[in-house]
C-alpha atoms as a PDB file:
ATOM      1  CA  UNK A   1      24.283 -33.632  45.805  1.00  0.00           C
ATOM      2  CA  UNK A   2      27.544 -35.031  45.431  1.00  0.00           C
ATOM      3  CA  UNK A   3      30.005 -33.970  42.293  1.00  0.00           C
ATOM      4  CA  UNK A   4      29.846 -36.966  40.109  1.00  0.00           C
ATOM      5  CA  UNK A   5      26.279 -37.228  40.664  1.00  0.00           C
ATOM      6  CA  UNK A   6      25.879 -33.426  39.274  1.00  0.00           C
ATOM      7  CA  UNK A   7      27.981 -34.201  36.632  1.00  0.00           C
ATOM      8  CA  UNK A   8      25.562 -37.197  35.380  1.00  0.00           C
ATOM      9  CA  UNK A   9      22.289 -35.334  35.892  1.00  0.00           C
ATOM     10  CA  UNK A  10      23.126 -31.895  34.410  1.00  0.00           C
ATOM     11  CA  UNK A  11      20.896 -31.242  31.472  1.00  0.00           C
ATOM     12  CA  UNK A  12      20.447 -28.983  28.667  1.00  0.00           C
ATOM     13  CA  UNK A  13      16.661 -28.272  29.468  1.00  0.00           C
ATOM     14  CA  UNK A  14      14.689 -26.178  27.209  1.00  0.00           C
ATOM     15  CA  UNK A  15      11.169 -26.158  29.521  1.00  0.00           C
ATOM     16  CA  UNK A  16      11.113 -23.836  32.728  1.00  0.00           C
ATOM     17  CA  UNK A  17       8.096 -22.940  34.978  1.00  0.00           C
ATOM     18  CA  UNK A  18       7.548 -19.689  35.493  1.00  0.00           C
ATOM     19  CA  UNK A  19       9.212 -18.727  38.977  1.00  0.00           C
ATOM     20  CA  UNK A  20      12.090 -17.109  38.193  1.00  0.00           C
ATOM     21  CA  UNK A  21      15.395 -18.450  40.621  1.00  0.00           C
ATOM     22  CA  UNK A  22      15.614 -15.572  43.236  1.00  0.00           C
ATOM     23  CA  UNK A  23      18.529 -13.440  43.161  1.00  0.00           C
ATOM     24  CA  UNK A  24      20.233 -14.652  46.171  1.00  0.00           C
ATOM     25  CA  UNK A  25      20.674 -18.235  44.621  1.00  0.00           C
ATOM     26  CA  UNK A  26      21.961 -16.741  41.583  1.00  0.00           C
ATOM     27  CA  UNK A  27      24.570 -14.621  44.072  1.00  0.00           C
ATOM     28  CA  UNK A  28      25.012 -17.933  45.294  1.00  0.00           C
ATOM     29  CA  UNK A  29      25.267 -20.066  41.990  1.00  0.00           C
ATOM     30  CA  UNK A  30      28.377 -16.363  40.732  1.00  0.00           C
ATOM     31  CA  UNK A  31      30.469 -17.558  44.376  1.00  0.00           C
ATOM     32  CA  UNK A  32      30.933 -21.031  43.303  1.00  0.00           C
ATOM     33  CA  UNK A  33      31.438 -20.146  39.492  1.00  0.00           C
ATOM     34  CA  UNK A  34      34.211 -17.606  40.398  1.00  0.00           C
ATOM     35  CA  UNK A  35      35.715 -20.583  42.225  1.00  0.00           C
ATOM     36  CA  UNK A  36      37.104 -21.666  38.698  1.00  0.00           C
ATOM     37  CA  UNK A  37      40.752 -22.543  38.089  1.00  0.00           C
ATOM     38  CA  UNK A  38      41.920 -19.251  36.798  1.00  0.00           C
ATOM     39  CA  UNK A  39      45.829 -18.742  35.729  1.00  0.00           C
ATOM     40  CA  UNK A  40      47.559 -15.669  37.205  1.00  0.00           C
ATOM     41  CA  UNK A  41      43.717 -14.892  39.430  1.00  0.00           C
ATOM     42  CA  UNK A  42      43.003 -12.043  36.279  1.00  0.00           C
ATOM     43  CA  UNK A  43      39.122 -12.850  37.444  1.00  0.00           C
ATOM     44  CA  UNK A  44      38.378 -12.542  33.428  1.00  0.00           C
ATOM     45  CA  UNK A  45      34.317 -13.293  34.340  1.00  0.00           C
ATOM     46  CA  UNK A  46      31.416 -11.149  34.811  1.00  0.00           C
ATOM     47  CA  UNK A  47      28.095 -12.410  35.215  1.00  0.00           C
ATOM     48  CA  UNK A  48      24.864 -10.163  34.949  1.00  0.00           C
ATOM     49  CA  UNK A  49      21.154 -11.544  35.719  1.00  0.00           C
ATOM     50  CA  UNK A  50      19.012  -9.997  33.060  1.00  0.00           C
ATOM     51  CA  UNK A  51      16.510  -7.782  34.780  1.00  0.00           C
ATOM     52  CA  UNK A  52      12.930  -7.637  33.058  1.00  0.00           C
ATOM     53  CA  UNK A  53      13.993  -3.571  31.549  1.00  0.00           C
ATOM     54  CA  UNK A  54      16.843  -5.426  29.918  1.00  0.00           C
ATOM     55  CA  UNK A  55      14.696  -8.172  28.929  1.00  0.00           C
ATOM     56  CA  UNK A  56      12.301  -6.416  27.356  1.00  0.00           C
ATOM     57  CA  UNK A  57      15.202  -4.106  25.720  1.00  0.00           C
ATOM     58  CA  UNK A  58      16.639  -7.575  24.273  1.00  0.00           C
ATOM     59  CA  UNK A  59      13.222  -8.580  23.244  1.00  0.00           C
ATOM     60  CA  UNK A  60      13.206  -5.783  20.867  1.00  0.00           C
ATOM     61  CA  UNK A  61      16.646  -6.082  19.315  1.00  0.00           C
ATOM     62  CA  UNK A  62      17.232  -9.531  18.697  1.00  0.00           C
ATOM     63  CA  UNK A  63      14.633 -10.615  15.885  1.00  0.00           C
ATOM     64  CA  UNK A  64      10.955 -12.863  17.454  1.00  0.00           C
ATOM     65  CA  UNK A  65      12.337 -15.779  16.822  1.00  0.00           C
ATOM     66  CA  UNK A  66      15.471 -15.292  19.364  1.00  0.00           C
ATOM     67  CA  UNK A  67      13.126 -13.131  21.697  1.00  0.00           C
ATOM     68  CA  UNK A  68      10.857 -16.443  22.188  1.00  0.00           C
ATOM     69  CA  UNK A  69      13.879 -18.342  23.144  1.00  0.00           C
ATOM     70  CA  UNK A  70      15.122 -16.080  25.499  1.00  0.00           C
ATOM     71  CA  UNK A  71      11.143 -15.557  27.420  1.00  0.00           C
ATOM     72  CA  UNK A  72      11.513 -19.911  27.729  1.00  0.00           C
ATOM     73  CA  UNK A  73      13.628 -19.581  31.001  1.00  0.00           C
ATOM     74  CA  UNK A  74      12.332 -17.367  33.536  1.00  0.00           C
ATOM     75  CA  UNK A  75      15.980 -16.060  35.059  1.00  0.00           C
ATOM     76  CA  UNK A  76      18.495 -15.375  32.263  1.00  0.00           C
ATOM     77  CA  UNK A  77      22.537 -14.505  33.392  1.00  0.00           C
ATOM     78  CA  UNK A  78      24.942 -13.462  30.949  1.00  0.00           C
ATOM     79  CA  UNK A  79      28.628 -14.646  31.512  1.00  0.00           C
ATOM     80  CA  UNK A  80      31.124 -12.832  29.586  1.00  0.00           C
ATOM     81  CA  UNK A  81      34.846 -12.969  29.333  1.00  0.00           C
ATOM     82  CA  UNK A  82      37.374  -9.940  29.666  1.00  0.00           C
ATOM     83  CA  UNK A  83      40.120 -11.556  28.090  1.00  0.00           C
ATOM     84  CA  UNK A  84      43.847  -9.640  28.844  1.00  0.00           C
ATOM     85  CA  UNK A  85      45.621  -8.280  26.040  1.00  0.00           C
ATOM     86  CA  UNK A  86      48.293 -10.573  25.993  1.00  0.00           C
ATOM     87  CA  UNK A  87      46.823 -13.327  23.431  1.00  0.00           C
ATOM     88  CA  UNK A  88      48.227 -16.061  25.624  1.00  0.00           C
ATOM     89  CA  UNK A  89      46.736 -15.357  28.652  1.00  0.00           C
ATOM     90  CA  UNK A  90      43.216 -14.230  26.259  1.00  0.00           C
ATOM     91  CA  UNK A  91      42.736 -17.671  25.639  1.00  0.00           C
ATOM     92  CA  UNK A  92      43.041 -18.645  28.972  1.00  0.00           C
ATOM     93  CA  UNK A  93      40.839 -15.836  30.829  1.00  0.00           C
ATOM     94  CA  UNK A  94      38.182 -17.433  27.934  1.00  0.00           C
ATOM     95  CA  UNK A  95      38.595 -21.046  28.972  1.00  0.00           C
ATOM     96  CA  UNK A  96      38.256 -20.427  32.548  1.00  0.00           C
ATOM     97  CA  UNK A  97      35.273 -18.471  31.773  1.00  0.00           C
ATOM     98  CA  UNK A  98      34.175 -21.123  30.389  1.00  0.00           C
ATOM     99  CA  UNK A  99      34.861 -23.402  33.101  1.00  0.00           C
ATOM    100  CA  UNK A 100      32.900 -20.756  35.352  1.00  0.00           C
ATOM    101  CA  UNK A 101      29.694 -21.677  33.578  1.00  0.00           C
ATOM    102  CA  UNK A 102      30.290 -25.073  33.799  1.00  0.00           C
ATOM    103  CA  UNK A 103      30.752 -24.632  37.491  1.00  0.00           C
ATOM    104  CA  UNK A 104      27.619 -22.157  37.411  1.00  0.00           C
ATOM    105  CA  UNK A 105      25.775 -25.254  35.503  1.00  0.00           C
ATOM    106  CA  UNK A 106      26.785 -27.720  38.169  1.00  0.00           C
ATOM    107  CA  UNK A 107      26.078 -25.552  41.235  1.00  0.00           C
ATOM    108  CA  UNK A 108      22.047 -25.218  39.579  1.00  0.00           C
ATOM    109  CA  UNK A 109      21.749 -28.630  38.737  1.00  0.00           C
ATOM    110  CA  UNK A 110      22.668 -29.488  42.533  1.00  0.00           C
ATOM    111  CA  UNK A 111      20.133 -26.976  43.759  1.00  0.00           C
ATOM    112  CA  UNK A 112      17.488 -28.567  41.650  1.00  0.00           C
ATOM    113  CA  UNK A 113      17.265 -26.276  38.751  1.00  0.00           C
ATOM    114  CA  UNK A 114      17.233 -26.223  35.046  1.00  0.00           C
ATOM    115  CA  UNK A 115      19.560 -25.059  33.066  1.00  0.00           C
ATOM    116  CA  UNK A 116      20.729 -24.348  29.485  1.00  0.00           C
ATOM    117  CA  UNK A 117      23.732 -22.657  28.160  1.00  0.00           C
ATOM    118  CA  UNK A 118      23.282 -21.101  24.626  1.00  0.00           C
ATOM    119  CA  UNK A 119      25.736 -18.479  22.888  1.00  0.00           C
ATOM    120  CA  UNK A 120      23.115 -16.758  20.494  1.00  0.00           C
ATOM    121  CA  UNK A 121      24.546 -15.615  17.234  1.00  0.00           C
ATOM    122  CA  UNK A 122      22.721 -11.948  17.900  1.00  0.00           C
ATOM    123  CA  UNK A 123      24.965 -11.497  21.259  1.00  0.00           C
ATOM    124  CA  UNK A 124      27.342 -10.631  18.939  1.00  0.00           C
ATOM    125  CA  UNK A 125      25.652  -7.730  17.277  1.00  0.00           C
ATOM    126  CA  UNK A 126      26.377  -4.336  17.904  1.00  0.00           C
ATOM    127  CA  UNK A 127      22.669  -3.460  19.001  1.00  0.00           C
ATOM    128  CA  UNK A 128      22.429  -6.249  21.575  1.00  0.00           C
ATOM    129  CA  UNK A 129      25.899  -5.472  23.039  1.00  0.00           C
ATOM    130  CA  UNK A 130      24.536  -2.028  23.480  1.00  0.00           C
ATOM    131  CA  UNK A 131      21.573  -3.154  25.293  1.00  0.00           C
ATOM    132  CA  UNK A 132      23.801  -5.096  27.661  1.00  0.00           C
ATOM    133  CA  UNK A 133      25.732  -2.427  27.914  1.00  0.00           C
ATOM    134  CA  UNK A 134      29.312  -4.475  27.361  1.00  0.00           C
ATOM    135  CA  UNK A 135      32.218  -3.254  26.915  1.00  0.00           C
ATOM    136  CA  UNK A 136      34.120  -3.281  23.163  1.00  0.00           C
ATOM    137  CA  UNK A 137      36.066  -5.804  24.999  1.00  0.00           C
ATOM    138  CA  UNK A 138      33.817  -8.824  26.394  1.00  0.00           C
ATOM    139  CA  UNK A 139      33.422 -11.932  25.202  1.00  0.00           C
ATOM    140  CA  UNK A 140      30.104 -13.428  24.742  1.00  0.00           C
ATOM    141  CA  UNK A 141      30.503 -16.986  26.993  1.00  0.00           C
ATOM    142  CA  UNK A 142      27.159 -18.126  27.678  1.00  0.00           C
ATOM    143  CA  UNK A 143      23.341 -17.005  28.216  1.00  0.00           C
ATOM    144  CA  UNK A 144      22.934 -19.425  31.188  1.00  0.00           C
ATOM    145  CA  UNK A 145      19.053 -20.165  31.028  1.00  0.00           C
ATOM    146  CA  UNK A 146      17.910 -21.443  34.619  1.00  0.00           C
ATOM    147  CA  UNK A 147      14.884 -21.985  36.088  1.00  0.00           C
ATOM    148  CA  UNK A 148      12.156 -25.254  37.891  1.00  0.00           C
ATOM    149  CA  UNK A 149      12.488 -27.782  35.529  1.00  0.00           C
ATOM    150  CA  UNK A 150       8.937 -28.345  33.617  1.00  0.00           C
ATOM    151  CA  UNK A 151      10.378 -31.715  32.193  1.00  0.00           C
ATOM    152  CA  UNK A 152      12.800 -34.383  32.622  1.00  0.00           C
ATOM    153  CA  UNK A 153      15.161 -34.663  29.260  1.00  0.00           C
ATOM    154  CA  UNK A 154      16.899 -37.503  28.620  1.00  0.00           C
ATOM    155  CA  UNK A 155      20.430 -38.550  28.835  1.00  0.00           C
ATOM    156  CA  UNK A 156      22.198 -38.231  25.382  1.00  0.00           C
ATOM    157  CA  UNK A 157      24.792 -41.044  24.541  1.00  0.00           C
ATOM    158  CA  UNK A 158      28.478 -40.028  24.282  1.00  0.00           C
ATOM    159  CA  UNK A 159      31.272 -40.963  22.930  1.00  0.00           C
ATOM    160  CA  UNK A 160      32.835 -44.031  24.582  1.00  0.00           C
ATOM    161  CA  UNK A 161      35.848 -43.084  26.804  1.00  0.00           C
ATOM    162  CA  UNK A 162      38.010 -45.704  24.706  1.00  0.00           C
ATOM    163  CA  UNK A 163      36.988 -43.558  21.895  1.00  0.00           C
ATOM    164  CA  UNK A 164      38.322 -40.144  23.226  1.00  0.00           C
ATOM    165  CA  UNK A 165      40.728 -41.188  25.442  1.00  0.00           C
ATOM    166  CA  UNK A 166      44.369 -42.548  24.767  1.00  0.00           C
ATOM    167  CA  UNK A 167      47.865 -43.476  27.100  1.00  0.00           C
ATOM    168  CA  UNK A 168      50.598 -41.766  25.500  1.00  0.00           C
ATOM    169  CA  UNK A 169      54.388 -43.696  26.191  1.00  0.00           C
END
């Protein structure tokens, strides 16, 4: 699939079927991801796939409501950031982190999955970190959902580029 096509079919999908993506193509999905403009290389990501012991962990910390969320996608990976200390370069290892995903996102929708990137409020609880076992450090990025696609959504509108985009003199 070619990059501007990616671009223009990448979805937020919120229906999976059940086969989980295997974790070779997730290995696969983390190599183009870490390919990510990244100033100074600090490598701020890490990505975890969420085996079914930490699923079922999650499931009991994070409230039913959450826990039916997260049992919607079949593979769940966690992308978190650990930004540097100096608060310059912070912002930056988070961005690129961001970025990452994005790539991540890109590389799934090419291989025919679906995907979803959510940054649930209870990640940032002190009971959930624990489960994921992160450090006092990591950001929270995304909760990449990914999965078959049960259903087709449909394109949102966006703003028109004249709206968002200017020449300066």
């Amino acid at each position: 699939m070619e990059v501007d096509h990616a671009i223009r079919a990448r979805r937020t999908h919120k229906q999976y079927g059940p086969e989980p993506v295997g974790e070779a193509v997730v290995r696969e999905l983390v190599e183009l991801a870490r390919q990510a403009p990244n100033h100074k290389l600090t490598s701020p990501w890490r990505f975890r796939l969420l085996g079914p012991e930490t699923r079922a962990q999650l499931d009991g910390v994070v409230g039913e409501k959450e826990a039916a969320k997260l049992r919607r996608a079949p593979t769940l990976v966690l992308v978190t950031a650990v930004p540097s200390e100096d608060p310059v370069l912070a912002e930056e290892d988070r961005l690129a982190t961001a970025a990452a995903v994005y790539a991540l996102l890109l590389a799934a929708t090419g291989r025919g999955l679906a995907s979803y990137w959510r940054t649930p409020a209870s990640f940032r609880e002190p009971p959930v970190r624990e489960a994921l076992a992160l450090d006092p450090r990591e950001v929270v990025i995304a909760l990449v959902h990914l999965g078959p696609p049960a259903s087709e959504p449909p394109q949102k509108e966006r703003a028109p580029v004249d709206e968002i985009f200017s020449v300066l003199p």
